[in-house]
Protein backbone atom coordinates (compact mmCIF):
# COMPACT_ATOMS: atom_id res chain seq x y z
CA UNK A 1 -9.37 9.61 -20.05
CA UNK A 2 -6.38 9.20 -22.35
CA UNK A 3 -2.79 7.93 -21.82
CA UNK A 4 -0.97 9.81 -19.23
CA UNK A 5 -3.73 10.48 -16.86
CA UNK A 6 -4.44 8.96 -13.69
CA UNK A 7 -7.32 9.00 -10.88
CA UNK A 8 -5.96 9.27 -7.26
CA UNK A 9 -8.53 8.61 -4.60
CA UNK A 10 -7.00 10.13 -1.08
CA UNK A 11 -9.85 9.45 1.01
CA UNK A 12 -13.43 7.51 1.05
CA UNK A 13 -14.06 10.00 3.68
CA UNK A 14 -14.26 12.71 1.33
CA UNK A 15 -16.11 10.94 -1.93
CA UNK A 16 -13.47 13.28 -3.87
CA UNK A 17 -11.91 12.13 -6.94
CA UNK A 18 -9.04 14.01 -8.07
CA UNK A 19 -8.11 14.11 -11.64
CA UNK A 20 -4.15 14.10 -12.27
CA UNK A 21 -1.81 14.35 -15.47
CA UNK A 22 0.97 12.37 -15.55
CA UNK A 23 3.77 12.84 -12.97
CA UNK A 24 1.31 14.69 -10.67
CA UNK A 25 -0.29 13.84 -7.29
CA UNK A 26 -2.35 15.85 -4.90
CA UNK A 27 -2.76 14.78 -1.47
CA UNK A 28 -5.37 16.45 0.69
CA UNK A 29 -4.90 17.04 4.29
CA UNK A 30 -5.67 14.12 6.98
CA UNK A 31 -9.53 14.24 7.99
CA UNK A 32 -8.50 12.28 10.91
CA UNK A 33 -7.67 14.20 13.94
CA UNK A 34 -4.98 11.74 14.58
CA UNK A 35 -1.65 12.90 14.36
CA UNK A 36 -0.07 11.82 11.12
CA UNK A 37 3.90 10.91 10.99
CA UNK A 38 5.17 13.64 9.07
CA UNK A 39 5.63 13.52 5.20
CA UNK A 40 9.72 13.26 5.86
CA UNK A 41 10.47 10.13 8.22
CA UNK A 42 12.37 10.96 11.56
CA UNK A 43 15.92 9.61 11.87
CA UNK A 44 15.41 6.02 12.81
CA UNK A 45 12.20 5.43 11.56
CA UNK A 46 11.49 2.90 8.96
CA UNK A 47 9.06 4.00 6.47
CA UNK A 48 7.44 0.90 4.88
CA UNK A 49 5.17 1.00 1.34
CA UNK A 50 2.60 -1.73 1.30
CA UNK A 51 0.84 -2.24 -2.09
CA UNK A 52 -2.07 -3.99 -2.77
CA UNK A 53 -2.03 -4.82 -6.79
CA UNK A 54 -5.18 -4.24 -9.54
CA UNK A 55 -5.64 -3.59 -12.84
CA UNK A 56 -8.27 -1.65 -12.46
CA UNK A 57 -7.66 0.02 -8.77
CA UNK A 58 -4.17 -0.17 -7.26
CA UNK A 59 -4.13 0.52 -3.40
CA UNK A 60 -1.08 2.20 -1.72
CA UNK A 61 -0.62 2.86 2.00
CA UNK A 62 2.75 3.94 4.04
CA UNK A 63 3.51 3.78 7.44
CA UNK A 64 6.37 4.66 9.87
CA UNK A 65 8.06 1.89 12.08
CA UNK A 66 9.75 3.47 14.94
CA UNK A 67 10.68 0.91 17.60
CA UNK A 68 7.02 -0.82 18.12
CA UNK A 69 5.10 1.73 17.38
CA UNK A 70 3.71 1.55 13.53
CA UNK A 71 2.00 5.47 12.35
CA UNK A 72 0.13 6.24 9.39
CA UNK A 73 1.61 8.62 6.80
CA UNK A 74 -0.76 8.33 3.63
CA UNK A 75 -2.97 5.66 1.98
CA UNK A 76 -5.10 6.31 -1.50
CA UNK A 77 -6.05 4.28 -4.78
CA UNK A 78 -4.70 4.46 -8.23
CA UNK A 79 -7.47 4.21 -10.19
CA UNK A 80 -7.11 3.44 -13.96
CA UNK A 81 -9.01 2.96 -17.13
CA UNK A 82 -8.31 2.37 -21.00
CA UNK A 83 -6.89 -0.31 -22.89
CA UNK A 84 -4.95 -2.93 -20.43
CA UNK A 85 -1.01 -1.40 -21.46
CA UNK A 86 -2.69 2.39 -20.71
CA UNK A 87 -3.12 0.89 -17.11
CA UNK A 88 -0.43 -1.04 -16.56
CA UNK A 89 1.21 2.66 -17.53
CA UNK A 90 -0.45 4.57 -15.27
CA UNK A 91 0.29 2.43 -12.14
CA UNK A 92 3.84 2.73 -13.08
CA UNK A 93 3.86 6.46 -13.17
CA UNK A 94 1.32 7.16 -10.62
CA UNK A 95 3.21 4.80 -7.92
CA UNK A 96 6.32 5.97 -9.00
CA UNK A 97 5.69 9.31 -8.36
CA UNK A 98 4.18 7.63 -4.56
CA UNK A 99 8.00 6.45 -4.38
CA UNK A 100 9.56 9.59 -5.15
CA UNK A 101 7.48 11.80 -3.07
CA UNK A 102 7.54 9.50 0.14
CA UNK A 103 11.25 7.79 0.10
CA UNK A 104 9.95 4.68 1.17
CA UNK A 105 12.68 2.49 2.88
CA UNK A 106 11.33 -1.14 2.40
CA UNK A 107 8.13 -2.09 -0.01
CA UNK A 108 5.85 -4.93 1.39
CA UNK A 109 3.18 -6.03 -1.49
CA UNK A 110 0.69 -8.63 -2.03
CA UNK A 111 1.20 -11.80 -3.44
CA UNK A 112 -1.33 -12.89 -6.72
CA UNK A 113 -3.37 -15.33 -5.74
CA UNK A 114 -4.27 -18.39 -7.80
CA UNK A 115 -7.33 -17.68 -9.97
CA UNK A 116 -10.07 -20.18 -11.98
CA UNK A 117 -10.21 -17.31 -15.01
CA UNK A 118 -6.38 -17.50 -16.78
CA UNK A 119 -7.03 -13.64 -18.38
CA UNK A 120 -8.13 -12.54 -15.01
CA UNK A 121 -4.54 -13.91 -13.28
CA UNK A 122 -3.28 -13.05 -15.95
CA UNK A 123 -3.90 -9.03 -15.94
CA UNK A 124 -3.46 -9.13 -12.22
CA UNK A 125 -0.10 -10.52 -12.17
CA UNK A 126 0.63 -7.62 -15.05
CA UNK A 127 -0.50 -4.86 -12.63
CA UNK A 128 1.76 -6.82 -10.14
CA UNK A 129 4.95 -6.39 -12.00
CA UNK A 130 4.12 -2.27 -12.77
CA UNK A 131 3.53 -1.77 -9.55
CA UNK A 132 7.02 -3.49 -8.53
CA UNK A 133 8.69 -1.82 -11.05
CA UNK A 134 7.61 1.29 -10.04
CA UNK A 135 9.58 1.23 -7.04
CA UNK A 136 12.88 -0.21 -8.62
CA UNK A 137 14.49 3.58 -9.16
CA UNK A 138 14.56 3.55 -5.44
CA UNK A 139 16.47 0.47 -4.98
CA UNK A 140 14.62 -0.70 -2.05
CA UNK A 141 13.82 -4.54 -0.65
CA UNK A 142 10.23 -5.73 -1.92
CA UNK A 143 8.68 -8.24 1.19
CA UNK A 144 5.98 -10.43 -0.86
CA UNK A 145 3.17 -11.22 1.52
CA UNK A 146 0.25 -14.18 0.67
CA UNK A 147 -3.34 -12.33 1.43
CA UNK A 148 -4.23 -14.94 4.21
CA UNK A 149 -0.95 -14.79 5.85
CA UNK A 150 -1.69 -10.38 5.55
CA UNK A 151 -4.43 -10.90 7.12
CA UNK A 152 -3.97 -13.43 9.65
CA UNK A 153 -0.95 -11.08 10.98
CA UNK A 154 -3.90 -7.93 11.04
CA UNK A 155 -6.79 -9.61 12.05
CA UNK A 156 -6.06 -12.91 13.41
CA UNK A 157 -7.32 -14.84 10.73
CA UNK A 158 -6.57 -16.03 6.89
CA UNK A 159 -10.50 -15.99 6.13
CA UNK A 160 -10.99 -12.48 7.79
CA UNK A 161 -13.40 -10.70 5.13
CA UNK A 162 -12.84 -7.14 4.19
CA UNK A 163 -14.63 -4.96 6.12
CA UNK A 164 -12.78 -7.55 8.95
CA UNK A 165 -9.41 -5.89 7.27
CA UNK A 166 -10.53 -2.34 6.98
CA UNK A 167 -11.69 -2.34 10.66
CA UNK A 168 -8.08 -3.67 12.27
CA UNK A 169 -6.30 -1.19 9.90
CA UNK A 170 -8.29 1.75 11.58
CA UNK A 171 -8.15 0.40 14.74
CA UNK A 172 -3.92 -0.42 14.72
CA UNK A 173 -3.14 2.97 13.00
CA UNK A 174 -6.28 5.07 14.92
CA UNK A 175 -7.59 6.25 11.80
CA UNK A 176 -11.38 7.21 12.69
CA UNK A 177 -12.35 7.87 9.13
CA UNK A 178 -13.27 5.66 6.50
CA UNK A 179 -10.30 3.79 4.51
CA UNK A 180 -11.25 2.50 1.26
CA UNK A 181 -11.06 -1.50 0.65
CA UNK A 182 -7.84 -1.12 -1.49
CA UNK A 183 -6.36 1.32 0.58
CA UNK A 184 -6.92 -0.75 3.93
CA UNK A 185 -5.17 -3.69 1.96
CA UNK A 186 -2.63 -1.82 1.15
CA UNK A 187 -1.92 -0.64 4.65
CA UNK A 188 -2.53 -4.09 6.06
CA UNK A 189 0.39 -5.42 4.11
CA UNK A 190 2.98 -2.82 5.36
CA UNK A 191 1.56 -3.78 8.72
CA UNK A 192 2.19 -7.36 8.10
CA UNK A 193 5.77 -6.36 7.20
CA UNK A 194 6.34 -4.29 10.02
CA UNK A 195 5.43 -7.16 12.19
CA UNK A 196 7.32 -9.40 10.69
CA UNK A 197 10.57 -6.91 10.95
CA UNK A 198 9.49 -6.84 14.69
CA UNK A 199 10.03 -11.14 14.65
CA UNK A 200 13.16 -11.27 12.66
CA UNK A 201 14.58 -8.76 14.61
CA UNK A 202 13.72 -10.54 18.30
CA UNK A 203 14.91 -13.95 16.43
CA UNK A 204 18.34 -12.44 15.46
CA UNK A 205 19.28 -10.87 19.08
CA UNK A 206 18.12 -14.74 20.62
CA UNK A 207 20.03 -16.15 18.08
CA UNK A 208 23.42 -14.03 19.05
CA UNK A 209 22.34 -14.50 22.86
C-alpha cells in the first residue's frame, strides 16, 4: 500500500478489513444490539476521544458523557504500513478525518511508556505526536493518561493484563461483541477521562461548599 492509504479496522467482530484512500473512512453499522449514542452528541453531552498510540496500529474509541452515564459511539484501529514518515502520515490523516467526522469535545490519550529499545520509544513517541496533532484543527483539551493509572481507573488495577482491559471496556459500555486490543485501550482511556471529569467536578462543588 502506498502513501495516502490507510487500513481502518471497525470491528474484530466482523474479521473485515476495509481498505481506504486518503481522507476517507467507512464505518459499518454496530453488531451490538446495544443502543449506540448517536453519531451527533445530544446537547449536554460530552463526547470524549481516547487514543491509544502505535506505529504500526493506532486505536481510537469515543464515548458520550452525559451526567454519569458514559455510552459508546465508535471504536476501530488505524492500521499502517510503509516506511516510518508514510505512517506517521497516515495516522495524521486517518485520525483527523476521526476528528472531523465525530466533533470530539475533549481528547484523553495514552502516555509513552519508558522502553529498554531507544528506536522502539523512539517511533512510539513519533506516532504519539501524529496522533495529537491530528486533533489540533479542532482546538480541543488533550488529558494525558499513564497506562497503569488507565487501567487501574477501568479495572481496578495498574498490572491488569489485556484481555483484563478488553473485558471491563465491554462490560462498562455493554458492548457484547468482541473489541479489538487497541480499540479497548483506546476506549479505556476516554473512560479514565470521563472518570476523572466525574472527580474534578465533585472536588470543585466541595471546594465552593
Amino acid at each position: 500500500m502506498g502513501t495516502g492509504r490507510d487500513l481502518l479496522v471497525r470491528h474484530a467482530a466482523t474479521e473485515r478489513v476495509d481498505r481506504l484512500p486518503s481522507g476517507v473512512l467507512v464505518n459499518e453499522p454496530a453488531a451490538s444490539p446495544v443502543q449506540l449514542a448517536p453519531l451527533v452528541k445530544p446537547l449536554g453531552c460530552v463526547r470524549i476521544l481516547g487514543i491509544d498510540p502505535g506505529s504500526q496500529v493506532t486505536g481510537f474509541g469515543i464515548v458520550d458523557l452525559d451526567g454519569r452515564r458514559t455510552a459508546v459511539v465508535e471504536w476501530g484501529s488505524i492500521r499502517t504500513n510503509g516506511e516510518h514518515c508514510d505512517r506517521l502520515r497516515a495516522i495524521f490523516r486517518a485520525l483527523g478525518d476521526v476528528v472531523r467526522e465525530y466533533r470530539p469535545a475533549e481528547v484523553a490519550i495514552e502516555r509513552v511508556f519508558l522502553s529498554r529499545n531507544a528506536d522502539s520509544a523512539l517511533k512510539l513517541g513519533q506516532a504519539r505526536a501524529a496522533a495529537i496533532c491530528a486533533t489540533f484543527a479542532a482546538d480541543v483539551p488533550i488529558y494525558e493518561y499513564s497506562a497503569r493509572h488507565i487501567k487501574k481507573a477501568v479495572v481496578g488495577s495498574g498490572g491488569a493484563e489485556k484481555d483484563q482491559v478488553q473485558r471491563m471496556v465491554r462490560m462498562i459500555l455493554g458492548v457484547r461483541e468482541a473489541i479489538a486490543a487497541d480499540a479497548a485501550d483506546a476506549l479505556a482511556a476516554a473512560i479514565c477521562h470521563a472518570n476523572e471529569r466525574g472527580v474534578r467536578g465533585a472536588l470543585q462543588i466541595v471546594a465552593k461548599d
